[in-house]
Protein backbone atom coordinates (compact mmCIF):
# COMPACT_ATOMS: atom_id res chain seq x y z
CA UNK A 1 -19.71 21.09 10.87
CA UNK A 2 -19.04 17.24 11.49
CA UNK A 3 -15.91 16.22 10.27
CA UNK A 4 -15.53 12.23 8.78
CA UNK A 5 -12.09 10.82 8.28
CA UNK A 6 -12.75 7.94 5.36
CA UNK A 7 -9.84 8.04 3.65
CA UNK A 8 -7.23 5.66 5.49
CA UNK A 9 -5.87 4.69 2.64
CA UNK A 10 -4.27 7.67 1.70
CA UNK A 11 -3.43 8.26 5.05
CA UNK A 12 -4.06 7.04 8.88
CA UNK A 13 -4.27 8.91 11.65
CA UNK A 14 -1.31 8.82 14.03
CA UNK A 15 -1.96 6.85 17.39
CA UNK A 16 -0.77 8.91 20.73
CA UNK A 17 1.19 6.45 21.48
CA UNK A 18 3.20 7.17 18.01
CA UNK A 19 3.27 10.92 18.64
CA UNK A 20 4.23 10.36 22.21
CA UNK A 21 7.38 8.03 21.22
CA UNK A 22 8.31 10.46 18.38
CA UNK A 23 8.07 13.98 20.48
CA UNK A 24 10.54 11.82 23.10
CA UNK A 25 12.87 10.47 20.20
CA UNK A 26 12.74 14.40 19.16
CA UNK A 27 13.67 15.73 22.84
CA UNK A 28 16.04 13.23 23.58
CA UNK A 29 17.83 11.05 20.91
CA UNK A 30 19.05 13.98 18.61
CA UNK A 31 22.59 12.52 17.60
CA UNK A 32 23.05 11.46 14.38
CA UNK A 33 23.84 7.70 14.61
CA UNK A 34 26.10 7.52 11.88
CA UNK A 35 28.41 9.56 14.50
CA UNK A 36 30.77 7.32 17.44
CA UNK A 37 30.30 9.29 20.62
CA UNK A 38 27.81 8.40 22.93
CA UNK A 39 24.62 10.73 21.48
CA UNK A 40 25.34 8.94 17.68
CA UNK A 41 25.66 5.64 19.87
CA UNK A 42 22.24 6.03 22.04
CA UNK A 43 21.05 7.12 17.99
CA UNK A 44 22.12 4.17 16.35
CA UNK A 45 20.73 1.90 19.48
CA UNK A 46 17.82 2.74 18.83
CA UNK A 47 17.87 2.90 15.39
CA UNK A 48 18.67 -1.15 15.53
CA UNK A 49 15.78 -1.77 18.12
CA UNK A 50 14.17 -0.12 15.48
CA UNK A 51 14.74 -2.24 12.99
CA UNK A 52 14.75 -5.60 14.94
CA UNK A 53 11.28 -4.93 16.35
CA UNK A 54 10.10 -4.73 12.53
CA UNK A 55 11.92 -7.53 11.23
CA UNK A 56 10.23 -9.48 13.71
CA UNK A 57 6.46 -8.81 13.30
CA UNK A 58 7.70 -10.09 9.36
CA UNK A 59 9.70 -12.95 10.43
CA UNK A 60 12.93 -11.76 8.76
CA UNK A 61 16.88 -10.90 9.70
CA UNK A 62 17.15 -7.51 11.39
CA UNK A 63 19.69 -7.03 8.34
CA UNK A 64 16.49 -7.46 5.58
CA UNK A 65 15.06 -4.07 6.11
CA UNK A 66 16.34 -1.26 4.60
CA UNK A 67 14.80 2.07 6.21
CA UNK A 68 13.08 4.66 3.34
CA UNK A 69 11.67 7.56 3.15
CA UNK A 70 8.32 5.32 2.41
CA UNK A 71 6.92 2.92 -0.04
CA UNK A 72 7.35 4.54 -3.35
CA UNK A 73 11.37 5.26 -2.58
CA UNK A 74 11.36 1.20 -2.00
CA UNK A 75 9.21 0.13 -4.92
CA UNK A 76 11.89 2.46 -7.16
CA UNK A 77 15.36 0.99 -5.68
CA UNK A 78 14.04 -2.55 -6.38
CA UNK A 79 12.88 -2.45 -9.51
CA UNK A 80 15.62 -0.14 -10.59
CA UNK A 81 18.07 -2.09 -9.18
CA UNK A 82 16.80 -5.68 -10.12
CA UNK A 83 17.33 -3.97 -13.71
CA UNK A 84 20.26 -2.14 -13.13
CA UNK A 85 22.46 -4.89 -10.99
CA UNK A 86 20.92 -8.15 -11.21
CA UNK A 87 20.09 -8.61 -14.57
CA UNK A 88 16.66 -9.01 -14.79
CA UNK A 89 15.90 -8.22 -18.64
CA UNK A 90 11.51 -8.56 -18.49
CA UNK A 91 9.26 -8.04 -16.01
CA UNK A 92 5.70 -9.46 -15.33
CA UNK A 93 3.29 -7.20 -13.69
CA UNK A 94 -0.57 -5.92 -13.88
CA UNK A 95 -1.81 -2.67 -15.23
CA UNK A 96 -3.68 -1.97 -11.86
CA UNK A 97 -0.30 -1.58 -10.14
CA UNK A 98 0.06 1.88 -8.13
CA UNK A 99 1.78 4.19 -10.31
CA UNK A 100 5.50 3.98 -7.71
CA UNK A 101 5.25 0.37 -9.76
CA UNK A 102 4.18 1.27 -13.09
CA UNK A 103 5.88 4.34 -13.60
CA UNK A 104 9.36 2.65 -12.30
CA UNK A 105 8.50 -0.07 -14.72
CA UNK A 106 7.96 2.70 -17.73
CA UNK A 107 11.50 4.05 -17.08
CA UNK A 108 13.05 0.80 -16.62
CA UNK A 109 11.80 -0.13 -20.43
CA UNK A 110 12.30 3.45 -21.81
CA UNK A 111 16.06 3.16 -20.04
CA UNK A 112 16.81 -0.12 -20.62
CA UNK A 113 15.03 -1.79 -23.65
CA UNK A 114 13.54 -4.80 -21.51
CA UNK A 115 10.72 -6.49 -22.01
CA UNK A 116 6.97 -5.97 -20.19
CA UNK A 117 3.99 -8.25 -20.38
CA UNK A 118 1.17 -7.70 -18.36
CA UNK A 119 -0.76 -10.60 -16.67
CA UNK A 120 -4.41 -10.85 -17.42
CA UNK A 121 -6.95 -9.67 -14.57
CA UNK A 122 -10.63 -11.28 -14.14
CA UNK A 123 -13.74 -8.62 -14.13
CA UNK A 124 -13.45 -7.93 -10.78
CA UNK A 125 -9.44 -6.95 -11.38
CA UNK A 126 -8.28 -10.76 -9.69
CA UNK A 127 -4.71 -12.01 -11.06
CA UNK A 128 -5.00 -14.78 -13.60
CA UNK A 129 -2.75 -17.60 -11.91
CA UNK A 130 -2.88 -19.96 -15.08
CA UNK A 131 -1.97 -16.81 -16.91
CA UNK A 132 1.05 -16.03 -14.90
CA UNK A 133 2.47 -19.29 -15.31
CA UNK A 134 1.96 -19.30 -18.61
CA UNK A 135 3.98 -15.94 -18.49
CA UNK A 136 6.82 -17.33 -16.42
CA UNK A 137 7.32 -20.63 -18.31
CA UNK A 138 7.26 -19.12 -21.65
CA UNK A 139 10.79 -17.09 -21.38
CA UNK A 140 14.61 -16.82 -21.40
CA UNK A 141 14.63 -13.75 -19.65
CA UNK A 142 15.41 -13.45 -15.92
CA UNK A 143 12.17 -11.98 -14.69
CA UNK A 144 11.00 -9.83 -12.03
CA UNK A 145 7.09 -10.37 -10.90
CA UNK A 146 6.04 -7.01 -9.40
CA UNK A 147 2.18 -7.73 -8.19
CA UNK A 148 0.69 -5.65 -5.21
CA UNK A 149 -0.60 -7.48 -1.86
CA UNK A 150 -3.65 -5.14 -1.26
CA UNK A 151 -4.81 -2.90 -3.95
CA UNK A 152 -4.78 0.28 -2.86
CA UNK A 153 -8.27 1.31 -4.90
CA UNK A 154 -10.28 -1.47 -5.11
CA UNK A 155 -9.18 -3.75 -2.31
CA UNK A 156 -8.20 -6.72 -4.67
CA UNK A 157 -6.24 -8.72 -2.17
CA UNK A 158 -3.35 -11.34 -4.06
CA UNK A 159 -2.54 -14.89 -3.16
CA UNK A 160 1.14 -13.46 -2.24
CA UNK A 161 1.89 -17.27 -1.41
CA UNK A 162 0.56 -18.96 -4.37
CA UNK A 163 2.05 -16.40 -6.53
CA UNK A 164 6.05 -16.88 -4.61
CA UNK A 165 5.37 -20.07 -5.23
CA UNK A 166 4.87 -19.81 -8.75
CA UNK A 167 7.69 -17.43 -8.67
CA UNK A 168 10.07 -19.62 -7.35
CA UNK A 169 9.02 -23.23 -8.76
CA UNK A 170 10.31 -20.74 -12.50
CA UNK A 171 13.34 -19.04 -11.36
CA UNK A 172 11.89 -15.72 -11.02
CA UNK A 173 12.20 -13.16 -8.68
CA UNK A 174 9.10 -11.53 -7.12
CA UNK A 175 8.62 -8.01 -5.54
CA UNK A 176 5.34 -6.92 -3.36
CA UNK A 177 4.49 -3.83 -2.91
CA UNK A 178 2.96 -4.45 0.42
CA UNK A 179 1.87 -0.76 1.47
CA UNK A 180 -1.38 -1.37 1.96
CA UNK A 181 -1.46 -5.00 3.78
CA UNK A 182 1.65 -4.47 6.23
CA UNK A 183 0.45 -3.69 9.62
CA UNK A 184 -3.40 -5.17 8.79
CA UNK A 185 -2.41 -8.57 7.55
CA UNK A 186 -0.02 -10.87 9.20
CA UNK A 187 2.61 -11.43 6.66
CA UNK A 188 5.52 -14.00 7.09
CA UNK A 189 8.10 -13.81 4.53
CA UNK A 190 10.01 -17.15 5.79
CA UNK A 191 6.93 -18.92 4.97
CA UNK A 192 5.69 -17.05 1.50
CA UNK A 193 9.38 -16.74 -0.56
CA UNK A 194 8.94 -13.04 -1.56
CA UNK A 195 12.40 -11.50 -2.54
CA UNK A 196 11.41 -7.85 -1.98
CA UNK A 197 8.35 -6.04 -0.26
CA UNK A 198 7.84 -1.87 0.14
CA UNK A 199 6.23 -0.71 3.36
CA UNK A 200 5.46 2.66 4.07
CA UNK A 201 4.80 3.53 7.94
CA UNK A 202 1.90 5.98 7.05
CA UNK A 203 -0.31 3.71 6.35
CA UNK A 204 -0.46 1.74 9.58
CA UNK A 205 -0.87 4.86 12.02
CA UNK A 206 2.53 5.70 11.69
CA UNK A 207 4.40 8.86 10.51
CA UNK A 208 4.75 10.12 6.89
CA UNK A 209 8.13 10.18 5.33
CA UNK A 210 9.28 7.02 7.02
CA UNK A 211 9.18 3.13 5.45
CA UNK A 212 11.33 0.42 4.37
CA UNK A 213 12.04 -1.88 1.84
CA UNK A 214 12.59 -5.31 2.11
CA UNK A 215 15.24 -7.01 0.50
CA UNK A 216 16.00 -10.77 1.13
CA UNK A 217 19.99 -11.60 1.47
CA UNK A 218 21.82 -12.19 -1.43
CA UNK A 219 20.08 -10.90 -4.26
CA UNK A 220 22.65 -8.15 -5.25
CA UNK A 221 20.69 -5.00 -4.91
CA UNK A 222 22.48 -1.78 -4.94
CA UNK A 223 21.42 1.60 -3.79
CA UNK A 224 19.31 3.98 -5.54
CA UNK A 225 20.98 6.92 -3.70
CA UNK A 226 24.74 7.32 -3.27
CA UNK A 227 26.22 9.48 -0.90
CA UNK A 228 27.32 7.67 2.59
CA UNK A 229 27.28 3.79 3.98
CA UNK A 230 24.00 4.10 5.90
CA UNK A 231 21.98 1.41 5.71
CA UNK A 232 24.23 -1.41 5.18
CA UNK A 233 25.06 0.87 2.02
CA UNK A 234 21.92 0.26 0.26
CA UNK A 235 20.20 4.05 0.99
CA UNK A 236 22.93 6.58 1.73
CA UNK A 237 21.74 9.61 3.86
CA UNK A 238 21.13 10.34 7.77
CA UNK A 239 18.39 8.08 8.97
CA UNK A 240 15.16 9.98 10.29
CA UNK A 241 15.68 8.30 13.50
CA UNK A 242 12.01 10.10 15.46
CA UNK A 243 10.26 8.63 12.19
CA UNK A 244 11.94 5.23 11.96
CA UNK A 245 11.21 4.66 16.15
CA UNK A 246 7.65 6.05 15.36
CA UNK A 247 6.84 3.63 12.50
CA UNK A 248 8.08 0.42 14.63
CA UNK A 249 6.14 1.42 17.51
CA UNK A 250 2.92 1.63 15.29
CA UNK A 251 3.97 -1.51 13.60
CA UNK A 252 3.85 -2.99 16.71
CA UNK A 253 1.31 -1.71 18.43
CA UNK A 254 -1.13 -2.62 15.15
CA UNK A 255 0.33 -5.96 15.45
CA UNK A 256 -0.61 -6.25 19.19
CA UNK A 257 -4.64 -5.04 18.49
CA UNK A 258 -4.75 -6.85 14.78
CA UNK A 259 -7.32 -9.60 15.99
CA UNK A 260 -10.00 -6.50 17.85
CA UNK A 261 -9.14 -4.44 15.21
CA UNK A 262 -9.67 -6.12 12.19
CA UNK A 263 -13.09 -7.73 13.82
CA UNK A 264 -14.39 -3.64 14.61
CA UNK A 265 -13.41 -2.51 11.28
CA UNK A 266 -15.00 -5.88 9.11
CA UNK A 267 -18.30 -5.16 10.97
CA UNK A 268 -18.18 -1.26 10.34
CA UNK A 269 -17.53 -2.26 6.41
CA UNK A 270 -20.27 -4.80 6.91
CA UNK A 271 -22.59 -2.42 7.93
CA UNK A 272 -21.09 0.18 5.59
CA UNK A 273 -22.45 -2.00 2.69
CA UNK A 274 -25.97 -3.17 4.01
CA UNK A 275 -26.68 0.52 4.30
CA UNK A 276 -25.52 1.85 0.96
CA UNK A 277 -27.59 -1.20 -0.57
CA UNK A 278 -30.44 0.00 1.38
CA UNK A 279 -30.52 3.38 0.90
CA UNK A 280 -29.27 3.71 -2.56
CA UNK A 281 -31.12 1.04 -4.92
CA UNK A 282 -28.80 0.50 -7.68
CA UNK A 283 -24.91 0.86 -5.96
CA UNK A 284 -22.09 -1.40 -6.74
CA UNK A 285 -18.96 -2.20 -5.78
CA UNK A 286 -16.22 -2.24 -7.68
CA UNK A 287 -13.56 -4.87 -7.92
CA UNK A 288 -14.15 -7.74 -5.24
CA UNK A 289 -14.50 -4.92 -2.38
CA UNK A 290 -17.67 -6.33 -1.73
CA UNK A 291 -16.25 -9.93 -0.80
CA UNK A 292 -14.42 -10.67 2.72
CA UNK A 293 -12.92 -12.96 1.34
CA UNK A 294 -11.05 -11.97 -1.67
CA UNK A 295 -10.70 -7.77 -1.10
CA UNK A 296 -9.43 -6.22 2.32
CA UNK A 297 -11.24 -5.24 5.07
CA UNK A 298 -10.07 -1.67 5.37
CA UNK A 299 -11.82 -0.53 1.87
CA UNK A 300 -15.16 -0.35 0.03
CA UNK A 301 -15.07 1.31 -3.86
CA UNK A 302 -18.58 2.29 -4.40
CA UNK A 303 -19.87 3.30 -7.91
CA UNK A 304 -22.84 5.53 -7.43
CA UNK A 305 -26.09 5.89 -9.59
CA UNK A 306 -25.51 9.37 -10.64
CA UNK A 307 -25.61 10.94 -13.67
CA UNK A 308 -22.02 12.38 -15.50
CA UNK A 309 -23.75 15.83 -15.15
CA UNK A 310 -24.33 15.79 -11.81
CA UNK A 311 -21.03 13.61 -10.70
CA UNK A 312 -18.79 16.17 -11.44
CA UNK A 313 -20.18 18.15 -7.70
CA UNK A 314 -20.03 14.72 -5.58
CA UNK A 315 -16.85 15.05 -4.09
CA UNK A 316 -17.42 18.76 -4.14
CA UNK A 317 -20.70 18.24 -1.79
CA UNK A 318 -19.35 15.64 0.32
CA UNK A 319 -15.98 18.05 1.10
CA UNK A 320 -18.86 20.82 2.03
CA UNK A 321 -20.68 18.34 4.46
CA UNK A 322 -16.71 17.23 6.23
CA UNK A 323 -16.72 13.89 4.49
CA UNK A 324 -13.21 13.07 3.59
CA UNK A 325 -12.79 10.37 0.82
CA UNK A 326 -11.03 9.81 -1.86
CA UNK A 327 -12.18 9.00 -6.34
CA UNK A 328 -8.93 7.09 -5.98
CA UNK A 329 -5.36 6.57 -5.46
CA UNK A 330 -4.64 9.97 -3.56
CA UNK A 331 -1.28 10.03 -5.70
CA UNK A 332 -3.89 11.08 -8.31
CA UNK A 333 -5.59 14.08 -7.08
CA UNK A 334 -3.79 16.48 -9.09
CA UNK A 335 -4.22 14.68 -12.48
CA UNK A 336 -7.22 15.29 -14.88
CA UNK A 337 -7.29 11.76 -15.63
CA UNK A 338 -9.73 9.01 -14.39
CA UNK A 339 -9.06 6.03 -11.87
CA UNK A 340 -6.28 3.86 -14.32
CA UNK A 341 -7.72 1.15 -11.89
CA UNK A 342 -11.45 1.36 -12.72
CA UNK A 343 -10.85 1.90 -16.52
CA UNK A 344 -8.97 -1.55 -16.50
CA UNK A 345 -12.27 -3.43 -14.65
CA UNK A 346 -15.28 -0.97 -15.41
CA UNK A 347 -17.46 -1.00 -18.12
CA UNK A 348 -17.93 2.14 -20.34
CA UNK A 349 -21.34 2.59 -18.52
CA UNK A 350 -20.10 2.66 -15.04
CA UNK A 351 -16.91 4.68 -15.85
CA UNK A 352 -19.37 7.42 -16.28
CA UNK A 353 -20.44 7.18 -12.98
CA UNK A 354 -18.96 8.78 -10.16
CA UNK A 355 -16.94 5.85 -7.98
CA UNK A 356 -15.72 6.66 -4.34
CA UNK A 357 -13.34 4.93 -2.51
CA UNK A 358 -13.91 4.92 1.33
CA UNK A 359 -11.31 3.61 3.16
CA UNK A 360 -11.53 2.68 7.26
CA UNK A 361 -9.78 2.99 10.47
CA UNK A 362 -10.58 1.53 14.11
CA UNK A 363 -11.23 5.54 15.04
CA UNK A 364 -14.00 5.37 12.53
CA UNK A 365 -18.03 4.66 14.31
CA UNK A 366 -21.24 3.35 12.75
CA UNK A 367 -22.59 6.50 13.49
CA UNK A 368 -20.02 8.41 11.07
CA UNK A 369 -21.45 5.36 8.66
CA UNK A 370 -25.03 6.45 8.75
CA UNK A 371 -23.80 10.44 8.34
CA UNK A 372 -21.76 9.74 5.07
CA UNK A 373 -24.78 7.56 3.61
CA UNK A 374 -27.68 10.09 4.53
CA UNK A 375 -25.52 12.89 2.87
CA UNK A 376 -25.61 10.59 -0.04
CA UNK A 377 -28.80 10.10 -0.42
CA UNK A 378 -30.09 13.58 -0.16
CA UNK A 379 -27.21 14.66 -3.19
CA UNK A 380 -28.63 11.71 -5.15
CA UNK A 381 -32.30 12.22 -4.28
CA UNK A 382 -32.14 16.05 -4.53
C-alpha cells in the first residue's frame, strides 16, 4: 500500500541530520549538566551552544530562551505566570486560539477572577486590528494579548508586527504562540516587540518533547515548575540535553534551506489547489488557506462536497488508502467534538461537510498530490 505523510502540522518528520546529532548526543554527552565534573561540564557546553544557536536564528540574548518540554508547557508558564506574578488582571485573545492558549486562559479566569474579551475575527477567521485597539484603549487593566502567528488549522497567518505594535503603543504585554511559524518564517523579535513566544521543536523536523519559551528580560516571570535552578530558575528539572541539541540543529538547518524550501513547498500547495479545483467542482477552502498571501504555505483546509451521511467514512477511507491527514488540530483526535476553529468561521451548511486539513513538508512530491486527490475523487464519485 502507498503510504502519504500530509499531516506536518501535527508532526514533521525528523531530518537524518537530527537523528544523527541526537544518537551522538545519546552515545556521548550523557552527564547531567546541572553536575561540575567534566561529563556535567561537556553537558552543560553544549547545552549553551544549544541555546545560543537558537537565540540567534530569533535575534535574541542567549539568556531569552527558556528550554520546555514543547509549546504547550511554554504557552502555560506565560500565561500563568503573567497572571500569577506580573499582574496582568484581563487578557485579549481570539476564540480560534489552540486549546494550550484557551484552556490556560479558562483556568486563569476560573482561578483568578480576571477578565477575557475576545477580539472579533473577519469570515475568513483574520484578526480585527481596529477591534483590538479598540480593546486595548478601552481598559484599566494590565493586559496580556495572547494571538497565534500561524494558525495551526486554517493557516490564518497574523500581522505579529502590527499587532506588538499596537501592543506596545497601549502598555500591554503580548504573547505568540509561534509553534507553527518558527523554523518556516523568519521571525526577529528585536524588530517586532513581542514579550513572549512558545516554540515547540517538533514542528520544524525536530524531536518531540523538546521546545522553548521565549521570555524577553525583565518582565518578572516565574516558573511553572519548582524543583531545582535549571534554566536560569524559570523550569526546574534536568534538561533533555539529546532533544534540546536535536531541536537547534533542525532549527538551523531549516533556517539554512528556508528560501528552497519554502519555494518547493508553495508550488506543491499551488498545485495542491489547482487540482482539487479541477477534480472536485464545488471544494473550498477554509479560512484564507487559499491566499499566499495572508495563510501559510505549509497548509491547505479543504471542505469537501460530501454529504453528512457519507462524511462520517472519509477519514476512515483515506487511512485505508495510507493517506495521513488530519479533520484538525491533532490535540483533538480523541474528542467527539467538531473543529472549535471551523465552527467560529463556517457556516451551518459547510460545518456539515467533512473539512480536511492537509498539511506539507519538503519530503512531500506532486506525485503524492495527484494520489491523495484521485482517492478523493473516486470516494466522492463512488
Amino acid at each position: 500500500m502507498k503510504k502519504v505523510y500530509f499531516d506536518s502540522a501535527a508532526t514533521t518528520q525528523l531530518r537524518s541530520e537530527v537523528i544523527r546529532c541526537i544518537s551522538e548526543v545519546l552515545k556521548t554527552e550523557y552527564g547531567n549538566p546541572s553536575s561540575t565534573h567534566a561529563y556535567g561540564r561537556s553537558a552543560k557546553s553544549l547545552l549553551e551552544n544549544a541555546r545560543k544557536e537558537i537565540a540567534k536564528h530569533l535575534n535574541v540574548t542567549a539568556a531569552e530562551i527558556i528550554f520546555t518540554s514543547g509549546g504547550t508547557e511554554a504557552d502555560n508558564l506565560i500565561i500563568n505566570s503573567c497572571v500569577r506574578d506580573c499582574g496582568v488582571t484581563r487578557i485579549i485573545s481570539s476564540k480560534i486560539e489552540h486549546h494550550a492558549v484557551l484552556y490556560a486562559i479558562n483556568e486563569m479566569k476560573e482561578k483568578h477572577n480576571i477578565t477575557v474579551d475576545y477580539v472579533q475575527l473577519d469570515e475568513c477567521g483574520q484578526v480585527d486590528y481596529e477591534h483590538l485597539a479598540q480593546l486595548l484603549s478601552n481598559t484599566t487593566h494590565k493586559t496580556l494579548v495572547s494571538l497565534m502567528h500561524v494558525n495551526n488549522e486554517v493557516g490564518n497567518v497574523l500581522d505579529i508586527k502590527k499587532t506588538a505594535q499596537l501592543c506596545e503603543k497601549y502598555g500591554a504585554l503580548f504573547h505568540s504562540d509561534t509553534v507553527q511559524s518558527v523554523g518556516h518564517y523568519e521571525v526577529d523579535f528585536a524588530e517586532v516587540p513581542v514579550h513572549f513566544a512558545a516554540v515547540a521543536a517538533h514542528k520544524f523536523h525536530g524531536p518531540k518533547g523538546a521546545g522553548f519559551a521565549f521570555v524577553r528580560k525583565n518582565t518578572g516571570l516565574k516558573p511553572l515548575i519548582f524543583g531545582g535552578a535549571q534554566e536560569r530558575g524559570l523550569r526546574a528539572g534536568t534538561e533533555a540535553v539529546y532533544a534540546i541539541a536535536g531541536m537547534a540543529e533542525a532549527l538551523k538547518i531549516s533556517y539554512q534551506n528556508l528560501e528552497k524550501e519554502r519555494a518547493y513547498i508553495t508550488d506543491l500547495k499551488n498545485y495542491f489547489k489547482e487540482q482539487l479545483t479541477t477534480e472536485i467542482p464545488g471544494v473550498k477552502f477554509n479560512g484564507s488557506c487559499d491566499d499566499n498571501d495572508r495563510s501559510t504555505y505549509t497548509l491547505l483546509n479543504v471542505c469537501l462536497p460530501i454529504p453528512s451521511e457519507k462524511a462520517m467514512m472519509l477519514l476512515f477511507q483515506l487511512d485505508l488508502h495510507g493517506i495521513a491527514c488530519s479533520k484538525g488540530s491533532a490535540c483533538q483526535s480523541g474528542s467527539s467534538k467538531g473543529s472549535h476553529v471551523l465552527t467560529e468561521i463556517l457556516s451551518e451548511e459547510d460545518m456539515k461537510k467533512p473539512s480536511i486539513r492537509f498539511s506539507f513538508s519538503s519530503f512531500n512530491t506532486k506525485e503524492e498530490v495527484d494520489y491523495v486527490v484521485g482517492v478523493l475523487k473516486t470516494f466522492i464519485d463512488g
